[in-house]
C-alpha atoms as a PDB file:
ATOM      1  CA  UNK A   1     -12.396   6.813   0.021  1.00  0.00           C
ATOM      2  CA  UNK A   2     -10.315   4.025  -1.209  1.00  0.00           C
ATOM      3  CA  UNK A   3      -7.465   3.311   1.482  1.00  0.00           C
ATOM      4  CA  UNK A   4      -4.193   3.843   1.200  1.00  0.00           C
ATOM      5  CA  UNK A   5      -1.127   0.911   2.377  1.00  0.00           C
ATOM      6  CA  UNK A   6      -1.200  -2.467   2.627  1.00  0.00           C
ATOM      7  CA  UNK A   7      -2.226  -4.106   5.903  1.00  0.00           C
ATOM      8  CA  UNK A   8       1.619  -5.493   6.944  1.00  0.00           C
ATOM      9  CA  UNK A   9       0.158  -8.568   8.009  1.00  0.00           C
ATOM     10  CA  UNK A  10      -3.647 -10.597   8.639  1.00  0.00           C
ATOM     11  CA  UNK A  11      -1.761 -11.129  12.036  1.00  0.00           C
ATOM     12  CA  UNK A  12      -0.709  -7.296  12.891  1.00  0.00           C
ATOM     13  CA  UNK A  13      -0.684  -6.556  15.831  1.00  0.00           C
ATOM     14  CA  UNK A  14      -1.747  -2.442  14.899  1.00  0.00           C
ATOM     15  CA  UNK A  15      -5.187  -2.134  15.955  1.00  0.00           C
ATOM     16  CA  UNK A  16      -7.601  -0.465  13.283  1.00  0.00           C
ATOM     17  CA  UNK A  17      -7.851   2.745  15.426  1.00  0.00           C
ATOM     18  CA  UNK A  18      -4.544   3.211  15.927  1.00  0.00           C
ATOM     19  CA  UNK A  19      -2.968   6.323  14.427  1.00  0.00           C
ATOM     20  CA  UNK A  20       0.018   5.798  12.170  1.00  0.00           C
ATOM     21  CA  UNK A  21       2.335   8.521  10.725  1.00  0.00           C
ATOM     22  CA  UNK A  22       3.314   8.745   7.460  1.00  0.00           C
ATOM     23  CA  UNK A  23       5.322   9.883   4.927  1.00  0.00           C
ATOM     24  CA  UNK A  24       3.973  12.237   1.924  1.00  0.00           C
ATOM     25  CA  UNK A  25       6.015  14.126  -0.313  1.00  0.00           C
ATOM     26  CA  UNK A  26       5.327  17.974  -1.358  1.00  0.00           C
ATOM     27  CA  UNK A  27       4.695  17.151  -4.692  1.00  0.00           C
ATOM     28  CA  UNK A  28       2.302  14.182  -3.685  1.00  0.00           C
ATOM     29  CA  UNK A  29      -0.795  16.244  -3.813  1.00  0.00           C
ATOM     30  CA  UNK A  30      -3.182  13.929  -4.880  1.00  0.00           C
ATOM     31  CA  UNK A  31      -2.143  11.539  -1.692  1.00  0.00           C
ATOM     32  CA  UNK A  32      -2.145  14.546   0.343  1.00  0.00           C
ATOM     33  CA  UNK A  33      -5.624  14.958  -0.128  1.00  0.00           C
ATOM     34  CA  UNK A  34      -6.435  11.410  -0.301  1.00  0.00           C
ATOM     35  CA  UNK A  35      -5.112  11.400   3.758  1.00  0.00           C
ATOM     36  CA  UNK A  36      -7.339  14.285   4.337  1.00  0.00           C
ATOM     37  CA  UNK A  37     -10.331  12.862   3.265  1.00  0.00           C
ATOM     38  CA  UNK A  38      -9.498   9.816   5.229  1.00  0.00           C
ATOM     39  CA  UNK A  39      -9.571  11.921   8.512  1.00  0.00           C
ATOM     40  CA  UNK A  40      -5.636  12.543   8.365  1.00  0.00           C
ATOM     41  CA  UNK A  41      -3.666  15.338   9.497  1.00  0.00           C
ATOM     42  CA  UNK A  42      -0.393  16.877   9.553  1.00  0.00           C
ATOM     43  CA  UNK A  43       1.748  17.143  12.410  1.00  0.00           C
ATOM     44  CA  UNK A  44       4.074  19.976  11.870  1.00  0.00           C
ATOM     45  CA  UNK A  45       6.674  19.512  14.280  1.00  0.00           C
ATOM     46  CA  UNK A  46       7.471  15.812  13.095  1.00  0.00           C
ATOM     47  CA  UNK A  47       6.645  16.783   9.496  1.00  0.00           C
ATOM     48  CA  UNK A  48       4.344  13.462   8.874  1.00  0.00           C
ATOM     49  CA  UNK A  49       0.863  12.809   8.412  1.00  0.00           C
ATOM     50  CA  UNK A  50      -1.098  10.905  10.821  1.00  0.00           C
ATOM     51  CA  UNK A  51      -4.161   8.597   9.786  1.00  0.00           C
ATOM     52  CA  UNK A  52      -6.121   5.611  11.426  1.00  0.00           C
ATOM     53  CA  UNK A  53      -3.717   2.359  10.418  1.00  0.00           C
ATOM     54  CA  UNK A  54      -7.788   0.981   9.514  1.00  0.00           C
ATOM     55  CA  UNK A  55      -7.662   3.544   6.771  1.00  0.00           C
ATOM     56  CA  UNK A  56      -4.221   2.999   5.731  1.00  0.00           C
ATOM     57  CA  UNK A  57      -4.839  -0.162   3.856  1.00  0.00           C
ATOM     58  CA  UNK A  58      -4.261   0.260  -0.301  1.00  0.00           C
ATOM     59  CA  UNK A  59      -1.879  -1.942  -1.708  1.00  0.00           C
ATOM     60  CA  UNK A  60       1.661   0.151  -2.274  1.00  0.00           C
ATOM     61  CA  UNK A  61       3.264   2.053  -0.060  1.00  0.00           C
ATOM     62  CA  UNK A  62       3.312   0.565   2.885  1.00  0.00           C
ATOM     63  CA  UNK A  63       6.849   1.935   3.542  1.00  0.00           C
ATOM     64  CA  UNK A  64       5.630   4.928   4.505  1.00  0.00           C
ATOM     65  CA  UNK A  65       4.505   4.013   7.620  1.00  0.00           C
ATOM     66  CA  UNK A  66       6.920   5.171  10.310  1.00  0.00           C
ATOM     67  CA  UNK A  67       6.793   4.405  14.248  1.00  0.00           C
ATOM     68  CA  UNK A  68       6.993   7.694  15.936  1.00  0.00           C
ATOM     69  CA  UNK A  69       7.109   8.093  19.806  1.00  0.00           C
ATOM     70  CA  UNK A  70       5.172  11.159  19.825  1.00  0.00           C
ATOM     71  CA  UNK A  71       1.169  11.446  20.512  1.00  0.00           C
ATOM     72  CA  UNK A  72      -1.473  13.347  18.654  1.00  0.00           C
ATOM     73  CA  UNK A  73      -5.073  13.057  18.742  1.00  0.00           C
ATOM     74  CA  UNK A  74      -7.344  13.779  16.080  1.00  0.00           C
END
């Protein structure tokens, strides 16, 4: 799988194995699955998807990546 957001920075301080959330549209279908096949999943009760930041790494959207205060475990 090809990733999927730009890195922010070389000097991040997100560790590879740290689960981000982000956002992905209804109609986004092909990212949708692209975040599945990555080991991403859906959080229903904060509405985002959550993947591994080290798999989050395509240039383009890195926008979507949102803090959240919340947990979850994949």
């Amino acid at each position: 799988m090809g990733s999927l957001f730009y890195r922010q920075s070389s000097q991040t301080s997100i560790h590879d194995d740290t689960l981000v959330g982000i956002t992905v549209g209804y109609q986004e279908k092909d990212l949708q699955n692209s975040v599945r096949k990555g080991g991403g999943v859906w959080d229903k009760e904060q509405k985002l998807r959550f993947l591994k930041y080290g798999k989050a790494v395509e240039p383009g959207p890195a926008e979507r990546i949102v803090q959240t205060d919340k947990a979850i475990s994949i």
